[in-house]
C-alpha atoms as a PDB file:
ATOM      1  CA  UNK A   1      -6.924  18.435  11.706  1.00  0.00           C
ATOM      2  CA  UNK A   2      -9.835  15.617  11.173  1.00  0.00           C
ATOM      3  CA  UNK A   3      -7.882  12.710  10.909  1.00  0.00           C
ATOM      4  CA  UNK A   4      -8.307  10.463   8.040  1.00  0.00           C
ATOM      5  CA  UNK A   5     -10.037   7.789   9.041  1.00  0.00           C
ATOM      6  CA  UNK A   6     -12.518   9.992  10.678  1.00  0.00           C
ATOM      7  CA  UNK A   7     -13.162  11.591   7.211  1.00  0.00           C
ATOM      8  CA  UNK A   8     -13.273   8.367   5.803  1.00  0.00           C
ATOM      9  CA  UNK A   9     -16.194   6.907   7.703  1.00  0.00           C
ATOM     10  CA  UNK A  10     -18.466  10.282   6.775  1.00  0.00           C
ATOM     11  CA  UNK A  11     -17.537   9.285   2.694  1.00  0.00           C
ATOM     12  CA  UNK A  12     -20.802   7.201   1.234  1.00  0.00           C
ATOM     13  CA  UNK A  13     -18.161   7.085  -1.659  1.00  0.00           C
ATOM     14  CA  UNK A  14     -15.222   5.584   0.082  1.00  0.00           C
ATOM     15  CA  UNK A  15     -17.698   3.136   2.073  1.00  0.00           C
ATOM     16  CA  UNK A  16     -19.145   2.042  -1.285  1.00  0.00           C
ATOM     17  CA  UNK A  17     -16.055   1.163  -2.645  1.00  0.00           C
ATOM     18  CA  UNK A  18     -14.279  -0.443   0.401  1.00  0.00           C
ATOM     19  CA  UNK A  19     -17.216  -2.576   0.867  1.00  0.00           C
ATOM     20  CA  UNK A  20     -16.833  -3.799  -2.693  1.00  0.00           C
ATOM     21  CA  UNK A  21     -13.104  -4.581  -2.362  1.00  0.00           C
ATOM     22  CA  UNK A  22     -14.586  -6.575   0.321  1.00  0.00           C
ATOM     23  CA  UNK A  23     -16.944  -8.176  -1.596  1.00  0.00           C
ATOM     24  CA  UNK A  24     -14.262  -8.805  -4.599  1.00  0.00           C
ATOM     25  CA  UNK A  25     -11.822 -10.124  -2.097  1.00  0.00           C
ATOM     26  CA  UNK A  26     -13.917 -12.669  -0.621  1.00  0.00           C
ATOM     27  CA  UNK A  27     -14.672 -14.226  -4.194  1.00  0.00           C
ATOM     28  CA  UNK A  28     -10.728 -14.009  -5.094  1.00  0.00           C
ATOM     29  CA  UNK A  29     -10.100 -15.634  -1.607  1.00  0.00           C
ATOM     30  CA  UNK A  30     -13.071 -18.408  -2.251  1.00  0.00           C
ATOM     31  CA  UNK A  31     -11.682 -19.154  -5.639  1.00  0.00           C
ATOM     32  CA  UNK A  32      -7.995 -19.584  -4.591  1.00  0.00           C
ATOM     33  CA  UNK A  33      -8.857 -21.966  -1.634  1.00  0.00           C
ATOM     34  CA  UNK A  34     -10.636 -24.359  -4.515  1.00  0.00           C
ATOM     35  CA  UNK A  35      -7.288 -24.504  -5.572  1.00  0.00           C
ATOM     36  CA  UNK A  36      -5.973 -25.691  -1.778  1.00  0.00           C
ATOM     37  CA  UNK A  37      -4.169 -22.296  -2.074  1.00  0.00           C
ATOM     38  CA  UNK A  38      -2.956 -20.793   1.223  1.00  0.00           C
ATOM     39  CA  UNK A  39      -3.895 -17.439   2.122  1.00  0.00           C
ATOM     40  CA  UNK A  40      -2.956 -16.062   5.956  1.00  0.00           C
ATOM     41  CA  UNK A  41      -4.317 -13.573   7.949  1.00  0.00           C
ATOM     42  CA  UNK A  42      -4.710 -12.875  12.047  1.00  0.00           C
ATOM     43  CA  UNK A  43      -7.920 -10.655  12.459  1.00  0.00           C
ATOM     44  CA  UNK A  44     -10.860 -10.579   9.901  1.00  0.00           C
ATOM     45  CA  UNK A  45     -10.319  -8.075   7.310  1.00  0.00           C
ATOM     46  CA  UNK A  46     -13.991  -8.671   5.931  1.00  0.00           C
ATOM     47  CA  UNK A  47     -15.524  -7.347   9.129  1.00  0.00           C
ATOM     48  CA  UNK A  48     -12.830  -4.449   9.400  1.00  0.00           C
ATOM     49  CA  UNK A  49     -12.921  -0.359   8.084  1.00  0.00           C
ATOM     50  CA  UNK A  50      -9.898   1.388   6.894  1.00  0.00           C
ATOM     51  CA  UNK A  51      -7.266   2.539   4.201  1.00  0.00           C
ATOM     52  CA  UNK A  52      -4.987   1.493   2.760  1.00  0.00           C
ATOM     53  CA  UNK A  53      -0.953   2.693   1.888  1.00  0.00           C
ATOM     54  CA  UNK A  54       1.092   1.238  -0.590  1.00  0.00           C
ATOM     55  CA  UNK A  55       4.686   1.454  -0.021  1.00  0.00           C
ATOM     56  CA  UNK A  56       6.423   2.181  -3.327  1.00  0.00           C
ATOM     57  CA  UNK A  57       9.778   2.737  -4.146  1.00  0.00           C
ATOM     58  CA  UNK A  58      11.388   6.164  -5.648  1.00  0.00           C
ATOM     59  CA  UNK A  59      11.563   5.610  -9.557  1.00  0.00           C
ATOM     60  CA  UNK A  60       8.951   3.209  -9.347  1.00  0.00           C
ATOM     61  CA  UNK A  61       9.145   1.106 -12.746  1.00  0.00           C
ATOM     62  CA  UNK A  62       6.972  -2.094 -13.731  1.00  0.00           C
ATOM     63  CA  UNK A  63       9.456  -4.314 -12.694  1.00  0.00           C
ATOM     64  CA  UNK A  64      10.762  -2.265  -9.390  1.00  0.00           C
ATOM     65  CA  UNK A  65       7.721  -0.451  -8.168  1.00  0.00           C
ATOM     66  CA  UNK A  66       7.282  -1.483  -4.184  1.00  0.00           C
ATOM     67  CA  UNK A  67       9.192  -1.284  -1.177  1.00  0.00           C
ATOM     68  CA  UNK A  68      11.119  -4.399  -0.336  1.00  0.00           C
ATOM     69  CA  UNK A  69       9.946  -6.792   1.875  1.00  0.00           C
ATOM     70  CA  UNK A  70      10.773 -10.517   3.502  1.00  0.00           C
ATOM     71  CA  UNK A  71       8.740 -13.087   4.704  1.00  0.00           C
ATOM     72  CA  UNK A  72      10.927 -16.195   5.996  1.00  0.00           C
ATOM     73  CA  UNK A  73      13.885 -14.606   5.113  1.00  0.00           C
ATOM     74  CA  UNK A  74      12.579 -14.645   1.344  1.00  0.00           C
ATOM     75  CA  UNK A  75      12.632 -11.420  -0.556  1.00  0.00           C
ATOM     76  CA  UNK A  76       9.352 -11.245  -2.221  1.00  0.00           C
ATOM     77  CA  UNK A  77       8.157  -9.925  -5.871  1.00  0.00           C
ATOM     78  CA  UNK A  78       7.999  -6.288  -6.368  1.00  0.00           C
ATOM     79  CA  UNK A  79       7.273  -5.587  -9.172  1.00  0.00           C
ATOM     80  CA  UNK A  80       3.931  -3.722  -9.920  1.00  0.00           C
ATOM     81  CA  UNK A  81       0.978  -5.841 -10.072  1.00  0.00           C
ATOM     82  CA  UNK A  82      -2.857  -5.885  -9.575  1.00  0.00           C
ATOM     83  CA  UNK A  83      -3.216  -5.978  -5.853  1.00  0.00           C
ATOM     84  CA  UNK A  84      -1.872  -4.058  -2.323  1.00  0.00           C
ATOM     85  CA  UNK A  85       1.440  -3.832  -1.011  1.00  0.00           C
ATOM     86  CA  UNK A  86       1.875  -1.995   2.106  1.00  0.00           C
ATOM     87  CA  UNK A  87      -0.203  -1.071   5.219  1.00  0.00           C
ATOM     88  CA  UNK A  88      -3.540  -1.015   6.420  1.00  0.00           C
ATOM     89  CA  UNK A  89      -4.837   1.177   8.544  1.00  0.00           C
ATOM     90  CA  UNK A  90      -7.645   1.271  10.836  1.00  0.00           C
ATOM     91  CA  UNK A  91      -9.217   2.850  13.787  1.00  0.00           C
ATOM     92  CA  UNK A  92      -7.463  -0.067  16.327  1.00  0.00           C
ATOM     93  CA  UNK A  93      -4.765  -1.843  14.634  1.00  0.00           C
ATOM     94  CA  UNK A  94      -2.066  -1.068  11.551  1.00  0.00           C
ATOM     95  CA  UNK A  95      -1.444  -4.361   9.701  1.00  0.00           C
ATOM     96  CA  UNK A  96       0.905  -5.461   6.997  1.00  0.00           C
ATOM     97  CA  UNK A  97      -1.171  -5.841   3.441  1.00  0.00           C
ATOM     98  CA  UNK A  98      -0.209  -8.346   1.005  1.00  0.00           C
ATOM     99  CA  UNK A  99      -2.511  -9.018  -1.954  1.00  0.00           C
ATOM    100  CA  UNK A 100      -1.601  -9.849  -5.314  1.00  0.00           C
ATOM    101  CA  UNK A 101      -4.459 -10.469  -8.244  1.00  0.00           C
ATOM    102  CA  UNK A 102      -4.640 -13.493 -10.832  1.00  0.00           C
ATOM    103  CA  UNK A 103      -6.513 -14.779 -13.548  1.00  0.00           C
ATOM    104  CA  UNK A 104      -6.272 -18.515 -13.595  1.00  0.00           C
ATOM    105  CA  UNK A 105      -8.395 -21.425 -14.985  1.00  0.00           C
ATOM    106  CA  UNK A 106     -11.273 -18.726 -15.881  1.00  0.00           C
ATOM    107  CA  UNK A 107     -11.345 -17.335 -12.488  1.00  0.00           C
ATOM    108  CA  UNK A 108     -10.199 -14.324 -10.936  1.00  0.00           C
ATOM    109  CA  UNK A 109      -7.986 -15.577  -7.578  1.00  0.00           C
ATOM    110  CA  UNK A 110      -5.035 -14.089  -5.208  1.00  0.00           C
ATOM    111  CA  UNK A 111      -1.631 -15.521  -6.020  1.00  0.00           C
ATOM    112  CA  UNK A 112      -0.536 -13.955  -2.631  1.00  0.00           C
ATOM    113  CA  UNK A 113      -2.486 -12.728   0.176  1.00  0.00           C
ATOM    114  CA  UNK A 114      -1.184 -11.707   4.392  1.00  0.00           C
ATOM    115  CA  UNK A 115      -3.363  -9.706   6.461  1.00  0.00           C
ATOM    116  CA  UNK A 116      -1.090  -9.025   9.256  1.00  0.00           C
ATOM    117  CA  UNK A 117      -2.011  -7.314  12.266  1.00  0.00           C
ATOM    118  CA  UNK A 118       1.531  -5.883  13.538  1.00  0.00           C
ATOM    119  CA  UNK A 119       2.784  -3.736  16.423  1.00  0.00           C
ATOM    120  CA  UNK A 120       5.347  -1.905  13.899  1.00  0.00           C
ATOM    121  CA  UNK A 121       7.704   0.872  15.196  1.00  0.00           C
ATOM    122  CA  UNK A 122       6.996   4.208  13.965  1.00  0.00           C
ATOM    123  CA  UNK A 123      10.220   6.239  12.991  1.00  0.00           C
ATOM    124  CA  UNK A 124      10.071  10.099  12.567  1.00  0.00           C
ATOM    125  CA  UNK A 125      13.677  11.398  11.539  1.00  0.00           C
ATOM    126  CA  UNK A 126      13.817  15.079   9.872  1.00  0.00           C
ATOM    127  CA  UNK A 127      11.473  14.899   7.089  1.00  0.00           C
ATOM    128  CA  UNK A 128      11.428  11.314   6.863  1.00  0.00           C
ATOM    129  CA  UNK A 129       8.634   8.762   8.484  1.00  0.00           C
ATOM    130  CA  UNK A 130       9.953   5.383   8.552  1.00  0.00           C
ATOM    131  CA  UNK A 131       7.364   2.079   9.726  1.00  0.00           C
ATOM    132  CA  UNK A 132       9.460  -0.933  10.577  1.00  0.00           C
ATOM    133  CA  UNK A 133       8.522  -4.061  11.696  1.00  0.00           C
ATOM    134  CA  UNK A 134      11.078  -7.552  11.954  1.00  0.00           C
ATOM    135  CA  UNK A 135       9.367 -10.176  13.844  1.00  0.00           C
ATOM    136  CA  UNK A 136       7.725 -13.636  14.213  1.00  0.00           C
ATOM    137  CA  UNK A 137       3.766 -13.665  14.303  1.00  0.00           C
ATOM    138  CA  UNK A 138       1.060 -16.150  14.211  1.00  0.00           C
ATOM    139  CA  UNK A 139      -0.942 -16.479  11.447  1.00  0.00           C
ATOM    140  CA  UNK A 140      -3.765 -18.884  10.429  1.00  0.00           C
ATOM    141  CA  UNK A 141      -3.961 -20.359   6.938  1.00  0.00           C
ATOM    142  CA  UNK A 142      -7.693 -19.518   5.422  1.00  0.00           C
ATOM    143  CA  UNK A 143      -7.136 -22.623   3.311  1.00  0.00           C
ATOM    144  CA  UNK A 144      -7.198 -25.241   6.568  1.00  0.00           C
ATOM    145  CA  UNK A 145      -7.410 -23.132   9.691  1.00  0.00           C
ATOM    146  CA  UNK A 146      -4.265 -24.031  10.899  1.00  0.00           C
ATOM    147  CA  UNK A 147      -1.902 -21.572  12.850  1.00  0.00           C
ATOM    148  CA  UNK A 148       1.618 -21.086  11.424  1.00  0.00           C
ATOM    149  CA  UNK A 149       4.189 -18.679  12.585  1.00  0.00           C
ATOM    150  CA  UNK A 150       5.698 -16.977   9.768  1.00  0.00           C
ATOM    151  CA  UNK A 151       8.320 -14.081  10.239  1.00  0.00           C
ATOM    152  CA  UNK A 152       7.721 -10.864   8.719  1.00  0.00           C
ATOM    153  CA  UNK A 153      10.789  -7.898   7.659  1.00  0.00           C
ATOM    154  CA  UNK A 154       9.832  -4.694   6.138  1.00  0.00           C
ATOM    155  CA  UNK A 155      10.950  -1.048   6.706  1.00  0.00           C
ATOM    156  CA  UNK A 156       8.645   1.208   4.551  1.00  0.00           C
ATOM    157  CA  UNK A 157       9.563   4.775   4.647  1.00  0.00           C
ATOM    158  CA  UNK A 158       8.078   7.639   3.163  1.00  0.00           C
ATOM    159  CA  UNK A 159      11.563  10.175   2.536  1.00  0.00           C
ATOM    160  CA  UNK A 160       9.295  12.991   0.342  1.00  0.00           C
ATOM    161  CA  UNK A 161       9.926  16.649   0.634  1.00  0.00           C
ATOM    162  CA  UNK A 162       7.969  19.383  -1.310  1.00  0.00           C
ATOM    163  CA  UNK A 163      10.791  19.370  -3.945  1.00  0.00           C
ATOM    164  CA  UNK A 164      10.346  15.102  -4.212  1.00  0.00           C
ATOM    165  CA  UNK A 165       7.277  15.496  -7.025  1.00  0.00           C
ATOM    166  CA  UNK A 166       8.409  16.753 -10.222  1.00  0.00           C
ATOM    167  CA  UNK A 167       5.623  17.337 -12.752  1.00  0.00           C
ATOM    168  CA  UNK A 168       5.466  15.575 -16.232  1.00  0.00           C
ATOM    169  CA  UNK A 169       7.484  18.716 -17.492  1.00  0.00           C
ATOM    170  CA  UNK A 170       9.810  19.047 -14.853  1.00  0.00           C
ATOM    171  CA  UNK A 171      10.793  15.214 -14.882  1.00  0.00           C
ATOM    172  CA  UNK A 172      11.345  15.313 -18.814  1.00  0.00           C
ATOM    173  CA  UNK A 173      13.923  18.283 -18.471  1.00  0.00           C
ATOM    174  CA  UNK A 174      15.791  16.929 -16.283  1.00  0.00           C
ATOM    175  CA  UNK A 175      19.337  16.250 -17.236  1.00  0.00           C
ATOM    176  CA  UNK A 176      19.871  13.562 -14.579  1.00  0.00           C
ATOM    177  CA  UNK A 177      16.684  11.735 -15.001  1.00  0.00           C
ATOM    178  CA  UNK A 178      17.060  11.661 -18.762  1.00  0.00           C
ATOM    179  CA  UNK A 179      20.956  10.834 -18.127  1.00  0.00           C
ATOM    180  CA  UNK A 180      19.846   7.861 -16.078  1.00  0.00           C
ATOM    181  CA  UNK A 181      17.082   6.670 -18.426  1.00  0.00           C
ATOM    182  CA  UNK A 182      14.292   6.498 -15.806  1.00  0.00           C
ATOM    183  CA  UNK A 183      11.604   8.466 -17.746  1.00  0.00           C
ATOM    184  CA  UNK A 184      12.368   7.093 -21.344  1.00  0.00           C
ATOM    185  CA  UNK A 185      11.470   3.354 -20.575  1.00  0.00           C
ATOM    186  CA  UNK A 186       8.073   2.068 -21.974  1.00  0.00           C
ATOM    187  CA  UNK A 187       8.513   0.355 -18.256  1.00  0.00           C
ATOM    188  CA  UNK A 188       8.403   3.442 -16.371  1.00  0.00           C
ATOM    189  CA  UNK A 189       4.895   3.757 -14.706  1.00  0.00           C
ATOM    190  CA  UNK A 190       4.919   7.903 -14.806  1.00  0.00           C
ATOM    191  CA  UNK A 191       2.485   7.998 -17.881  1.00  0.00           C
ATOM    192  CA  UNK A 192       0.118   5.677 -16.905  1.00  0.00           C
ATOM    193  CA  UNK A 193      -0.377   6.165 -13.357  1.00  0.00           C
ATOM    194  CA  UNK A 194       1.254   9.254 -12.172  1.00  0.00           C
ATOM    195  CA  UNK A 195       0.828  13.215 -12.930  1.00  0.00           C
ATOM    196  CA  UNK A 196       3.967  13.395 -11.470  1.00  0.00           C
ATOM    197  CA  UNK A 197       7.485  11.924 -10.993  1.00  0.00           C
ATOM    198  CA  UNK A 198       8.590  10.500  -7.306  1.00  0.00           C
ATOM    199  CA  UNK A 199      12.090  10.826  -6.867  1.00  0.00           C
ATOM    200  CA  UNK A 200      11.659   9.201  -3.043  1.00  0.00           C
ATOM    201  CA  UNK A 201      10.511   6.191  -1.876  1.00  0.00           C
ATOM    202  CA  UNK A 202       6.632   7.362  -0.827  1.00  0.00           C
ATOM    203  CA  UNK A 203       3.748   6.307   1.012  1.00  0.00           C
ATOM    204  CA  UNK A 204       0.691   6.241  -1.648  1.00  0.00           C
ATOM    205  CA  UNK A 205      -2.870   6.425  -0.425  1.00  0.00           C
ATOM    206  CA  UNK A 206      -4.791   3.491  -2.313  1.00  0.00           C
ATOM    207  CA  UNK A 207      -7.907   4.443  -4.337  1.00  0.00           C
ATOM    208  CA  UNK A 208      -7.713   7.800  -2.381  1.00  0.00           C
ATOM    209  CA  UNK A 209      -5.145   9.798  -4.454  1.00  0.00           C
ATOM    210  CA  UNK A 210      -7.660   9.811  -7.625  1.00  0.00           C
ATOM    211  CA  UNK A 211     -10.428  11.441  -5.448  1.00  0.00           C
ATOM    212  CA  UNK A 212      -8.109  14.458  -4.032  1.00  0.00           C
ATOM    213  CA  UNK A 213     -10.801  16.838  -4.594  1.00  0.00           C
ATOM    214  CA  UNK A 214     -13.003  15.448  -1.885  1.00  0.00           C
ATOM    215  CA  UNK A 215      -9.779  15.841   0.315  1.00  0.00           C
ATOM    216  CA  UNK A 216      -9.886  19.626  -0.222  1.00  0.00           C
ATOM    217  CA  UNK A 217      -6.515  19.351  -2.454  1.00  0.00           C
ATOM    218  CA  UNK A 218      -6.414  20.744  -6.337  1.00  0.00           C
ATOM    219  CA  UNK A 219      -4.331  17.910  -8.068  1.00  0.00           C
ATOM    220  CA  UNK A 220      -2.922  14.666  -7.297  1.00  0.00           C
ATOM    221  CA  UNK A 221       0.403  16.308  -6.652  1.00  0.00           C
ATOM    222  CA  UNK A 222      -0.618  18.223  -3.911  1.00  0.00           C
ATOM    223  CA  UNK A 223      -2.857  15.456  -2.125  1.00  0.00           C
ATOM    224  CA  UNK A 224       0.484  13.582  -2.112  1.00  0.00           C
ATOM    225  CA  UNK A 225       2.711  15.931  -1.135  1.00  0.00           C
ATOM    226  CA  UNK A 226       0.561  16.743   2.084  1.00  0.00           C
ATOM    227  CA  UNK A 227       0.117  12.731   2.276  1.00  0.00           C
ATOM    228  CA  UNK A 228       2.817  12.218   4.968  1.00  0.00           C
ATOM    229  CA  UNK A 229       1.411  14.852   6.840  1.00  0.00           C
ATOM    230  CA  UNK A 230      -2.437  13.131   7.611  1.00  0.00           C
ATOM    231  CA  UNK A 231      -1.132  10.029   7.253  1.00  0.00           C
ATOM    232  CA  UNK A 232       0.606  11.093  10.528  1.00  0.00           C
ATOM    233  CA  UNK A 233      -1.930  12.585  12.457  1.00  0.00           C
ATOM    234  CA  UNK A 234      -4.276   9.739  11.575  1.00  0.00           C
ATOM    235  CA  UNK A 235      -1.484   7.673  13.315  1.00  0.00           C
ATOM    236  CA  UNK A 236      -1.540   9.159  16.228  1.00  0.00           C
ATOM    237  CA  UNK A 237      -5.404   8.742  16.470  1.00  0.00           C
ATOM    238  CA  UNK A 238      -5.326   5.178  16.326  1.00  0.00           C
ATOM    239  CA  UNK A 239      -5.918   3.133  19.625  1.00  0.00           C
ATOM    240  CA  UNK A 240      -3.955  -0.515  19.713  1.00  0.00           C
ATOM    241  CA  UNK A 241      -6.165  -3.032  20.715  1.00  0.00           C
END
């Protein structure tokens, strides 16, 4: 199997785009540091090539849609917002992702943003693929250039088995989902986002799931549910620098 970030560098598409979050990013960054925001990072995203996976939780609503996460000991905000939370992945390196959007005095800016380059530890367990990482690392504030050590705590894990995705249909007749509430909320993200229900915490592939077709897969559902699979053999391809 190609692995994905092979595939990815062949995609004019995917190059057009990642080079325009780029572009966007740099502006957000620009305008936050006006502010004397601080923004960290420990290798240069801008001159990087990759994917990126959001970590989100099973259920996912608006106010509980990512994995949790610490830095300093300090749970941070999960809830969904315009932005990354996860991992990046590229041909050398997996880091930690970060980002979250703002509008503020007529400018679009990041409230949050870590690039992290991290040595995680990659958990395979049945049909569950856990990445882990609990550490100090160096970081240097964008803002000022200083270097601060920060510590960093996640354990994303992607749990899904082909029965994890329930369709639109499948979700609504179900006695325990509708028992529990999760699909009647105006919160729940289902109709907005999803063509399908997670009832595991997942590993989604950012910007990628809406072009499945050029991934050889039919629907959304079944780009996700082979997700895990690439997502590990593109793993095993990358070389840590």
């Amino acid at each position: 199997m190609q692995d994905l970030l092979q595939k990815l560098e062949e995609n004019q598409k995917y190059e057009r785009f990642f080079e325009k979050l780029k572009k966007d990013y740099s502006i957000y960054l620009e305008n936050g540091i006006k502010e004397n925001r601080d923004y960290f990072a420990n290798f240069d995203f801008f001159s990087s090539f990759g994917f990126f996976v959001e970590a989100v939780q099973a259920f996912p609503t608006l106010n509980s849609y990512y994995q949790y996460f610490y830095i300093n000991n300090v749970k941070q905000p999960v809830n969904w917002a315009k932005g990354i939370v996860g991992l990046f992945f590229s041909k050398n390196f997996i880091s930690f992702f970060f980002s979250r959007i703002i509008f503020s005095n007529g400018k679009t800016m990041f409230s949050n943003f870590y690039a992290a380059k991290v040595k995680p530890e990659i958990k395979i367990k049945e049909e569950e693929l856990s990445i882990v990482f609990n550490s100090k690392i160096k970081l240097k504030n964008l803002r000022n250039d200083e270097e601060v050590e920060k510590s960093l705590r996640f354990s994303f894990v992607d749990s899904t088995s082909d029965n994890t995705f329930l369709s639109l249909k499948e979700a609504k007749n179900d006695s325990l989902l509708r028992k529990m509430g999760r699909y009647e909320t105006k919160s729940f993200l289902l109709s907005l986002e999803f063509e399908y229900a997670p009832t595991e915490p997942f590993f989604k592939p950012y910007w990628l799931i809406e072009h499945y077709k050029e991934f050889g897969f039919s629907s959304r559902i079944e780009f996700q549910k082979n997700f895990k699979k690439i997502l590990l053999e593109t793993i095993k391809s990358i070389k840590s620098d």
